[in-house]
ModelCIF file with pLDDT and N, C-alpha, C, O atoms, coordinates in Angstrom:
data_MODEL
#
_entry.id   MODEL 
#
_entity.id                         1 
_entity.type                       polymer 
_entity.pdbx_number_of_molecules   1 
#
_entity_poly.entity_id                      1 
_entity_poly.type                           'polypeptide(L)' 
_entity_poly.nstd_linkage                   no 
_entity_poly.nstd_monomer                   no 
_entity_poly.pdbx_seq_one_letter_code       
;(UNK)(UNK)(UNK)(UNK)(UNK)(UNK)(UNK)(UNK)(UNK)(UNK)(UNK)(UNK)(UNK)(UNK)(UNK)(UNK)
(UNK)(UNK)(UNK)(UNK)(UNK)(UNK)(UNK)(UNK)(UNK)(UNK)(UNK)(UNK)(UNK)(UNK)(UNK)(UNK)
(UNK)(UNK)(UNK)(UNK)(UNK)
;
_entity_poly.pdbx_seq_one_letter_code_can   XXXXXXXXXXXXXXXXXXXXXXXXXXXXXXXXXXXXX 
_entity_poly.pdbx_strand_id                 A 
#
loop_
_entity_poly_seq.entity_id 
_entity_poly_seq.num 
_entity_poly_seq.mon_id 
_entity_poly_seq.hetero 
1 1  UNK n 
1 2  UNK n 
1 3  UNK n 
1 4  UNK n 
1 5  UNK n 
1 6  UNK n 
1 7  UNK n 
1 8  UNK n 
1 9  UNK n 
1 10 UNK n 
1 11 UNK n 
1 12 UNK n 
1 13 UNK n 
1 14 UNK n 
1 15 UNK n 
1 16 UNK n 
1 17 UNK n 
1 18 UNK n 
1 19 UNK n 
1 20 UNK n 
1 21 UNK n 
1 22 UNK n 
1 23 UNK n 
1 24 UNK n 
1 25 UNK n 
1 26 UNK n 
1 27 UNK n 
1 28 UNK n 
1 29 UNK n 
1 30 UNK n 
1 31 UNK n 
1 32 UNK n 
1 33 UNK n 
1 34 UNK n 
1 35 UNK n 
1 36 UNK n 
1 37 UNK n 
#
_struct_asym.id          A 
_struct_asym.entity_id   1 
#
loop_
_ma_qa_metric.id 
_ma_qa_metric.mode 
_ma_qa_metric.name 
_ma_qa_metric.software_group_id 
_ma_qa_metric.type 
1 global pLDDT . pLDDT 
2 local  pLDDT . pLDDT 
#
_ma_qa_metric_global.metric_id      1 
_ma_qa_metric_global.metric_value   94.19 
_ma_qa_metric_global.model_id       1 
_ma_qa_metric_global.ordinal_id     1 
#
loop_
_ma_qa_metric_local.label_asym_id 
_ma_qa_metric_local.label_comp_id 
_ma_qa_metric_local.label_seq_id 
_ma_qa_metric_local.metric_id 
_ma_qa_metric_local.metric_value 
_ma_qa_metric_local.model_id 
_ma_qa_metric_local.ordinal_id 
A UNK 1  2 84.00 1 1  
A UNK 2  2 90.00 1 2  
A UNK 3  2 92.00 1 3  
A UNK 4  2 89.00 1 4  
A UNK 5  2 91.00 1 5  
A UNK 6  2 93.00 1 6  
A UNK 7  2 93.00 1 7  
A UNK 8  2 92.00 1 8  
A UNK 9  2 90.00 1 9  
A UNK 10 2 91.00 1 10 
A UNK 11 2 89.00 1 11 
A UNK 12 2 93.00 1 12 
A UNK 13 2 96.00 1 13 
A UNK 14 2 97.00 1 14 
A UNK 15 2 97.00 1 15 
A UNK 16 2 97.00 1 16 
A UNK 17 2 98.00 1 17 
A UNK 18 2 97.00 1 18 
A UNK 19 2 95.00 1 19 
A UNK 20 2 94.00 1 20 
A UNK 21 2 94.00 1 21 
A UNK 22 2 91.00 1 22 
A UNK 23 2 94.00 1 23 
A UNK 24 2 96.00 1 24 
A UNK 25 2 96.00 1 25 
A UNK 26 2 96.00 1 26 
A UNK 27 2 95.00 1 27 
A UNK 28 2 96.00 1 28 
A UNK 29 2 97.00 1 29 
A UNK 30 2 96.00 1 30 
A UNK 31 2 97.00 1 31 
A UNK 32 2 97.00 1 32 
A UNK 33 2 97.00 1 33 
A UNK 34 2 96.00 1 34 
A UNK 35 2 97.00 1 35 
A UNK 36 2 96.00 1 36 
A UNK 37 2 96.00 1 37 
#
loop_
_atom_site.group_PDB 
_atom_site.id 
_atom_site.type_symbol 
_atom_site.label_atom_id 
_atom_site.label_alt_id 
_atom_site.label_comp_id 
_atom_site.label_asym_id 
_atom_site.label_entity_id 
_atom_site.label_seq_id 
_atom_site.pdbx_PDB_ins_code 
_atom_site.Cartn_x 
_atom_site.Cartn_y 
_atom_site.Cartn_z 
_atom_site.occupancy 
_atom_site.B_iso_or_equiv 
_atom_site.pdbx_formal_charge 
_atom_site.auth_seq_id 
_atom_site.auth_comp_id 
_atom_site.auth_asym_id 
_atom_site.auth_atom_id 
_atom_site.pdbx_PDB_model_num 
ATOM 1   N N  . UNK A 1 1  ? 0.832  -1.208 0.000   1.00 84.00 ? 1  UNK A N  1 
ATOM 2   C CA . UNK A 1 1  ? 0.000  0.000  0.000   1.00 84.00 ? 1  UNK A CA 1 
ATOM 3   C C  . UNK A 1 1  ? 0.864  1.255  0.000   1.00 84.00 ? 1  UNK A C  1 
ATOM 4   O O  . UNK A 1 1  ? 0.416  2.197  -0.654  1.00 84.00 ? 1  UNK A O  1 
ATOM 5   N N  . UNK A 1 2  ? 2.049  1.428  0.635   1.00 90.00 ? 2  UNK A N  1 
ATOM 6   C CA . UNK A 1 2  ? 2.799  2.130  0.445   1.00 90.00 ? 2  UNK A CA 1 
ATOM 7   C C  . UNK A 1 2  ? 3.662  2.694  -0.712  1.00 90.00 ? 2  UNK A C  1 
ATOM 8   O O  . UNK A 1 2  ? 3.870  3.855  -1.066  1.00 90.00 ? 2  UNK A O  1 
ATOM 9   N N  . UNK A 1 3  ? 4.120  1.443  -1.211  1.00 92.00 ? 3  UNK A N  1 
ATOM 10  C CA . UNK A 1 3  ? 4.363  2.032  -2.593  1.00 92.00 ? 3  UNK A CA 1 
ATOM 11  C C  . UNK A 1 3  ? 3.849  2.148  -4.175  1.00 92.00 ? 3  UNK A C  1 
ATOM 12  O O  . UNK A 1 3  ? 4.277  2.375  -5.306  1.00 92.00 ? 3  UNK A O  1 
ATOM 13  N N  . UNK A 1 4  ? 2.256  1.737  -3.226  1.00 89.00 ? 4  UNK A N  1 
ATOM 14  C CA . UNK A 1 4  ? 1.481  2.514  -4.395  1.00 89.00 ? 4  UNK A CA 1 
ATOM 15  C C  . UNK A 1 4  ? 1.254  4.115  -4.474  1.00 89.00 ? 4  UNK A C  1 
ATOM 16  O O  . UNK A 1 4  ? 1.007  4.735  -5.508  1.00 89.00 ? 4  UNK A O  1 
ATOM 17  N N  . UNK A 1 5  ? 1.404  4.730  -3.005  1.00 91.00 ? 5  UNK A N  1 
ATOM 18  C CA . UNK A 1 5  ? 1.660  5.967  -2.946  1.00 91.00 ? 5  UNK A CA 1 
ATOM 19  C C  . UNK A 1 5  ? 2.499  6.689  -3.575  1.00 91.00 ? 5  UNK A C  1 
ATOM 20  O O  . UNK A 1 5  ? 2.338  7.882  -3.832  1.00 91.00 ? 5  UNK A O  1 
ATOM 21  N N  . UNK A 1 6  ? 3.810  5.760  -3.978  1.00 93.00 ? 6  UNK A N  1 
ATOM 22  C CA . UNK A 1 6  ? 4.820  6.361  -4.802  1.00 93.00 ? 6  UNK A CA 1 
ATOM 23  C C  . UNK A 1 6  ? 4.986  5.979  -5.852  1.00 93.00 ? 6  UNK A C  1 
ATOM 24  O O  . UNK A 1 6  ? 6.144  5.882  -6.256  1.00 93.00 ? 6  UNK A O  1 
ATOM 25  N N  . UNK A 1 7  ? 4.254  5.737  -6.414  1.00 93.00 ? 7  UNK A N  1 
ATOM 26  C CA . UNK A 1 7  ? 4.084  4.658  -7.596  1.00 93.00 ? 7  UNK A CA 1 
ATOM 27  C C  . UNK A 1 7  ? 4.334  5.737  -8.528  1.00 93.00 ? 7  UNK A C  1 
ATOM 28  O O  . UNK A 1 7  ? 3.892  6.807  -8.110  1.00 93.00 ? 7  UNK A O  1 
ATOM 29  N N  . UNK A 1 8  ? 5.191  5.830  -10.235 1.00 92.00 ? 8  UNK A N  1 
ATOM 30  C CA . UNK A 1 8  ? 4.977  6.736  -11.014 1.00 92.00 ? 8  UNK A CA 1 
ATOM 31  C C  . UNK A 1 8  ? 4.242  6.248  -11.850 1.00 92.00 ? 8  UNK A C  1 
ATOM 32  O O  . UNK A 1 8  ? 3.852  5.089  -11.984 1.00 92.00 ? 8  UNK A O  1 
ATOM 33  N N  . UNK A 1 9  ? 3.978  7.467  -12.627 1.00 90.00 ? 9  UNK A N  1 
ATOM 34  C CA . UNK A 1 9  ? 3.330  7.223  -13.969 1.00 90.00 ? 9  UNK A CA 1 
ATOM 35  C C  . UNK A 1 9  ? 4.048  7.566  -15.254 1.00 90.00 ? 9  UNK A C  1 
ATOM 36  O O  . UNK A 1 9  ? 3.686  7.897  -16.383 1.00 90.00 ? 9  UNK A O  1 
ATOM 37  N N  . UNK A 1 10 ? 5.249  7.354  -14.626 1.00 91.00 ? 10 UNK A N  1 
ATOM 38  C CA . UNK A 1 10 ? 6.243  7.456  -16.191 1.00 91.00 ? 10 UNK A CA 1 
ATOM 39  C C  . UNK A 1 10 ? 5.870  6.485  -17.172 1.00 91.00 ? 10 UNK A C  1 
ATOM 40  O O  . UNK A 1 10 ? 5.286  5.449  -16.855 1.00 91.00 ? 10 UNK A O  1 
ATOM 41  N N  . UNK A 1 11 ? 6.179  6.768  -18.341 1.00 89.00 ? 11 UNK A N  1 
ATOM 42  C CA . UNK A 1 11 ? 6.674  6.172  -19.192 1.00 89.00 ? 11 UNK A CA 1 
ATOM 43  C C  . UNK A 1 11 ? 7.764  5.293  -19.408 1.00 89.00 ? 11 UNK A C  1 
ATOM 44  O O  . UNK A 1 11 ? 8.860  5.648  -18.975 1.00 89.00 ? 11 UNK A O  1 
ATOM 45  N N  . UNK A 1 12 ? 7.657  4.169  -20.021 1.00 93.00 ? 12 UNK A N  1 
ATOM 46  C CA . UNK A 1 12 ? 9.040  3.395  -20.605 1.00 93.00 ? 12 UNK A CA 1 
ATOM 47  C C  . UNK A 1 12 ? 9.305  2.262  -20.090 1.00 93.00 ? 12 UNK A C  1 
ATOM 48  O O  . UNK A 1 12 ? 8.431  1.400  -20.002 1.00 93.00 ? 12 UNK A O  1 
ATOM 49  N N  . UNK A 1 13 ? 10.325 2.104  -19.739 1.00 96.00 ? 13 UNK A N  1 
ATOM 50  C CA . UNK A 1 13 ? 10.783 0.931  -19.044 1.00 96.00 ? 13 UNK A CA 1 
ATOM 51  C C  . UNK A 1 13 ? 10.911 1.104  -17.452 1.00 96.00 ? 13 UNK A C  1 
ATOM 52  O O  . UNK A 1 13 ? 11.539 2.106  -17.112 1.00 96.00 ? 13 UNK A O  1 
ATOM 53  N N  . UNK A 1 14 ? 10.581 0.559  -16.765 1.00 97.00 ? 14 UNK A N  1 
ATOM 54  C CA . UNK A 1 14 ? 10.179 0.905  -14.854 1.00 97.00 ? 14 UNK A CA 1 
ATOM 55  C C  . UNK A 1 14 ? 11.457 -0.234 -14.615 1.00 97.00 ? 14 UNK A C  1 
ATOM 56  O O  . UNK A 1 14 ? 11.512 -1.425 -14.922 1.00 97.00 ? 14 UNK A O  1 
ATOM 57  N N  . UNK A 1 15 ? 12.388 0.602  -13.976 1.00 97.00 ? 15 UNK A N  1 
ATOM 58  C CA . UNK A 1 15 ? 13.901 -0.661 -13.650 1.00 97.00 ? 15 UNK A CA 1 
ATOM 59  C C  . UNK A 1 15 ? 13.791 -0.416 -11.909 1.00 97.00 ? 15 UNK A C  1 
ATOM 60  O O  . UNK A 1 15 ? 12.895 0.314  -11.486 1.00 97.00 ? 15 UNK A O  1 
ATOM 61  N N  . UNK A 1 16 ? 14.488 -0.891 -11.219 1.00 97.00 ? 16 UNK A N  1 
ATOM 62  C CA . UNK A 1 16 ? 14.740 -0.926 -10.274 1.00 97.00 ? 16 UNK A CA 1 
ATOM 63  C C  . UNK A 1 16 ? 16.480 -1.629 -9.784  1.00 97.00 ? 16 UNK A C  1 
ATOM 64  O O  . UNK A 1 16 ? 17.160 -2.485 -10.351 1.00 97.00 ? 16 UNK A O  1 
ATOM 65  N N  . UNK A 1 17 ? 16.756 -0.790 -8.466  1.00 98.00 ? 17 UNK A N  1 
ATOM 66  C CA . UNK A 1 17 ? 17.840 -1.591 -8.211  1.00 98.00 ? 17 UNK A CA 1 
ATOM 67  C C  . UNK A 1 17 ? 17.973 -1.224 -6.115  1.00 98.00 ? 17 UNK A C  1 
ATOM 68  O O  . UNK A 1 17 ? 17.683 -0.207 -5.484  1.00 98.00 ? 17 UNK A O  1 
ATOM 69  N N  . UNK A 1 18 ? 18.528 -2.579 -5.640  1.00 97.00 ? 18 UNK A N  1 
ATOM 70  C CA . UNK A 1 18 ? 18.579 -2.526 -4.512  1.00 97.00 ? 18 UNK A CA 1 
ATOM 71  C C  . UNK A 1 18 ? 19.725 -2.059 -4.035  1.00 97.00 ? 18 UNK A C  1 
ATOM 72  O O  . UNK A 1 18 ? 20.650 -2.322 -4.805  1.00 97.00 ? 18 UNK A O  1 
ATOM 73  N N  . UNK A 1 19 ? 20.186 -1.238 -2.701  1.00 95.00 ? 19 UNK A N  1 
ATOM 74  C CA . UNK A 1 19 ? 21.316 -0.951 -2.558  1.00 95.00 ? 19 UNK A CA 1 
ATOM 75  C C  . UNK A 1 19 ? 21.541 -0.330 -0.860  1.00 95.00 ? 19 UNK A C  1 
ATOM 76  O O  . UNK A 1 19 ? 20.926 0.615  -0.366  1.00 95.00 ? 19 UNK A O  1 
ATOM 77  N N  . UNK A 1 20 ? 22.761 -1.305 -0.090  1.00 94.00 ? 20 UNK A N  1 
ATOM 78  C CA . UNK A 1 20 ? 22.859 -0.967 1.222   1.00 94.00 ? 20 UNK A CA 1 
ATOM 79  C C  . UNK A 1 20 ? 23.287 0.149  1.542   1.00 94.00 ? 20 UNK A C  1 
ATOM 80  O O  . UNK A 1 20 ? 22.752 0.841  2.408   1.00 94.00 ? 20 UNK A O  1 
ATOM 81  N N  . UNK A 1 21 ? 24.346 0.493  0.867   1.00 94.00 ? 21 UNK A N  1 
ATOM 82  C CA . UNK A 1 21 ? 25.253 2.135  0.811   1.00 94.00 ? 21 UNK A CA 1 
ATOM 83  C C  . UNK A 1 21 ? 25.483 2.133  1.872   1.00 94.00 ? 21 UNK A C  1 
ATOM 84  O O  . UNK A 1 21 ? 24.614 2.687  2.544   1.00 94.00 ? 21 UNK A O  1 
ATOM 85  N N  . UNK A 1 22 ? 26.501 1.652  2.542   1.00 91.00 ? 22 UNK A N  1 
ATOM 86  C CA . UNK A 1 22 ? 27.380 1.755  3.916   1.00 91.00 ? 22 UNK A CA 1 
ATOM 87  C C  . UNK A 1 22 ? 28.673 2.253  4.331   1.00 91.00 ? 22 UNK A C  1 
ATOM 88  O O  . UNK A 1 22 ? 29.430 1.751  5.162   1.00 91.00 ? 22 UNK A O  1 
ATOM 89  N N  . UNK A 1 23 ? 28.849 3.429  3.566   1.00 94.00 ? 23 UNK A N  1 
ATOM 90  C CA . UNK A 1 23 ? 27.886 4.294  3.172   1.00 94.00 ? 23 UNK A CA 1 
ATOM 91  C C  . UNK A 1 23 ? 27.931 4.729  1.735   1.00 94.00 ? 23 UNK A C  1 
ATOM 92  O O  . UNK A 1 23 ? 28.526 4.136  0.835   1.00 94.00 ? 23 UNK A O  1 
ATOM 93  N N  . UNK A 1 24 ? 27.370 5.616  1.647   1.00 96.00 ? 24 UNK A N  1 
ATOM 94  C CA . UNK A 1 24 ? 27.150 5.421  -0.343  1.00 96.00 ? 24 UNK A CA 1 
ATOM 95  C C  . UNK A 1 24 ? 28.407 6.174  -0.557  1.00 96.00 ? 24 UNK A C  1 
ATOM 96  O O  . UNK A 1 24 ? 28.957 7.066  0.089   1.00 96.00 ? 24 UNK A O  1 
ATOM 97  N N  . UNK A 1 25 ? 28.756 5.436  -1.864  1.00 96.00 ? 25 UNK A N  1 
ATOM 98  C CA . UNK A 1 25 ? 30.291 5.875  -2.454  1.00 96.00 ? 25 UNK A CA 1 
ATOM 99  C C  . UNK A 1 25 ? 29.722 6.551  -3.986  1.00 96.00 ? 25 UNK A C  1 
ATOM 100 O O  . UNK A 1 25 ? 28.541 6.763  -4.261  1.00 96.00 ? 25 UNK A O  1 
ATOM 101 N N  . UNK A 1 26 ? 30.736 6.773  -4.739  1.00 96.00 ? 26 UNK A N  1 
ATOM 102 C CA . UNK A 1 26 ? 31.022 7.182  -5.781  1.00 96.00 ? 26 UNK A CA 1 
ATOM 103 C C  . UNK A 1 26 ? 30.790 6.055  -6.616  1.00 96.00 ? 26 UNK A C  1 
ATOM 104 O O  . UNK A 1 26 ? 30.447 6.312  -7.770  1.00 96.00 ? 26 UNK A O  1 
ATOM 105 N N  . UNK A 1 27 ? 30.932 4.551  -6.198  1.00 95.00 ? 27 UNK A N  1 
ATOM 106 C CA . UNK A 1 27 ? 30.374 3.524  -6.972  1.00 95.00 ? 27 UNK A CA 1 
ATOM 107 C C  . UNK A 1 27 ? 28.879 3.364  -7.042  1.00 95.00 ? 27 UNK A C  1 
ATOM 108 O O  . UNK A 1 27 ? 28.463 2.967  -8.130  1.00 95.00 ? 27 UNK A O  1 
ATOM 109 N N  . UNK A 1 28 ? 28.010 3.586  -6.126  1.00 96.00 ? 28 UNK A N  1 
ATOM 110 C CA . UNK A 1 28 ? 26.621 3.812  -6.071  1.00 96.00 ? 28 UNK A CA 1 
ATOM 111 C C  . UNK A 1 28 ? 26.408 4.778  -7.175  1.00 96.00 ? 28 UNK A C  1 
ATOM 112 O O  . UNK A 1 28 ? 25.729 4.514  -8.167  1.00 96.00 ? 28 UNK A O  1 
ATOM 113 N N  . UNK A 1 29 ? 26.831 5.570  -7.031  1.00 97.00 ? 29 UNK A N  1 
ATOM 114 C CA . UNK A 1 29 ? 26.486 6.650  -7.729  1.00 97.00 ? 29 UNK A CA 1 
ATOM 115 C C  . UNK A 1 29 ? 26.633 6.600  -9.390  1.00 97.00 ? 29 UNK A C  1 
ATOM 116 O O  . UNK A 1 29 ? 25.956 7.231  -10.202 1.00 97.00 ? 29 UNK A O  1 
ATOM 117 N N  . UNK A 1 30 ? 27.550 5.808  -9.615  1.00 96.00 ? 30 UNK A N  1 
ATOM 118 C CA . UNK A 1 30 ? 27.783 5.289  -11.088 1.00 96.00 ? 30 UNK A CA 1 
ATOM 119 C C  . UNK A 1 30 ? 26.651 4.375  -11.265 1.00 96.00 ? 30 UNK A C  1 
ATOM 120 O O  . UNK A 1 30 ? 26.036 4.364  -12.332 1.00 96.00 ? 30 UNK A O  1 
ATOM 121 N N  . UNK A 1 31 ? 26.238 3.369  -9.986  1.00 97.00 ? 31 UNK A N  1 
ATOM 122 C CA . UNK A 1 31 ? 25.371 2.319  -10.766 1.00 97.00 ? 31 UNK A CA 1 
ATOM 123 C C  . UNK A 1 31 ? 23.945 2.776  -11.137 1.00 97.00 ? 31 UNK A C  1 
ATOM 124 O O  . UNK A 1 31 ? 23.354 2.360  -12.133 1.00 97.00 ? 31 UNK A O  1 
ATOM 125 N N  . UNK A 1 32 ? 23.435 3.669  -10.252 1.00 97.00 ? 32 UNK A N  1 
ATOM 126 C CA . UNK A 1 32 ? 22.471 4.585  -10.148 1.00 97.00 ? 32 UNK A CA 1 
ATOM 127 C C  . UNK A 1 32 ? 22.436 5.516  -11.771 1.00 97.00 ? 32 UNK A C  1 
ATOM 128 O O  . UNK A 1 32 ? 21.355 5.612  -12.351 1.00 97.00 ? 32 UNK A O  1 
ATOM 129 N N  . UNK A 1 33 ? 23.484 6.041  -12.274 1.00 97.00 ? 33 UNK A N  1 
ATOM 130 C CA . UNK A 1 33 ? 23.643 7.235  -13.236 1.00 97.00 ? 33 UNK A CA 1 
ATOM 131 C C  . UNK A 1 33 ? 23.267 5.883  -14.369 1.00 97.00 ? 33 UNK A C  1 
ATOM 132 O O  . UNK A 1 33 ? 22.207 5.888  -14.995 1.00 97.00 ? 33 UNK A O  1 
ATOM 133 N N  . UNK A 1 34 ? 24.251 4.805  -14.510 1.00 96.00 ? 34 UNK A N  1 
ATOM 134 C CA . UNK A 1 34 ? 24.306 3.442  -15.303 1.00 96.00 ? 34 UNK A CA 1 
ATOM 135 C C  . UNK A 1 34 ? 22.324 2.880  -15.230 1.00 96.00 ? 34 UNK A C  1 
ATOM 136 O O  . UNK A 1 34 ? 21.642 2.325  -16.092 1.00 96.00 ? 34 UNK A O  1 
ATOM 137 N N  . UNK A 1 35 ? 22.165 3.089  -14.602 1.00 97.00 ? 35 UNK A N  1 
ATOM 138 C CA . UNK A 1 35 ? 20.632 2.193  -14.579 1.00 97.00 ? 35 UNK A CA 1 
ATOM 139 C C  . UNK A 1 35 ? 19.567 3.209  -15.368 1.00 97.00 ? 35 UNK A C  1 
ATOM 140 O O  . UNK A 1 35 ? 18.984 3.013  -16.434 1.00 97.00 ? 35 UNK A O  1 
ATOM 141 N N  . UNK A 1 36 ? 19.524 4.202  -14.598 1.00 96.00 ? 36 UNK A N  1 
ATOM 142 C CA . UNK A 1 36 ? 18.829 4.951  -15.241 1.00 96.00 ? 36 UNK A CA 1 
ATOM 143 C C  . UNK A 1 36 ? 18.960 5.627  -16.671 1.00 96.00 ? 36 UNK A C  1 
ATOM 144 O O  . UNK A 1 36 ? 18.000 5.955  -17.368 1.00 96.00 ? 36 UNK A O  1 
ATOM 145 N N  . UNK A 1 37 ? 19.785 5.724  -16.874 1.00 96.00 ? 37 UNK A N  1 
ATOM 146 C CA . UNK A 1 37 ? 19.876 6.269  -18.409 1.00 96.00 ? 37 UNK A CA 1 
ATOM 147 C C  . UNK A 1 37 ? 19.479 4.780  -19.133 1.00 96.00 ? 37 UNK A C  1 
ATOM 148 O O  . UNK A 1 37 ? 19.419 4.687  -20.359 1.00 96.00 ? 37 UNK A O  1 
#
C-alpha cells in the first residue's frame, strides 16, 4: 500500500535496483547514473 503511494506514472521501461550504501560511495552513484539512463 505504500508504494502505491509512490508509484509513477512514467513512461518506458520501470527498472529498479537494490542498494545498502554503507555508506554510499562514488560507486553507487555510477550504478544509479548506469541504470537509469
Amino acid at each position: 500500500s505504500f508504494l502505491e503511494t509512490k508509484k509513477t506514472d512514467a513512461e518506458g521501461t520501470i527498472g529498479a535496483v537494490v542498494m545498502n550504501c554503507n555508506p554510499f560511495t562514488l560507486g553507487h552513484r555510477y550504478l544509479i547514473e548506469r541504470a537509469s539512463a
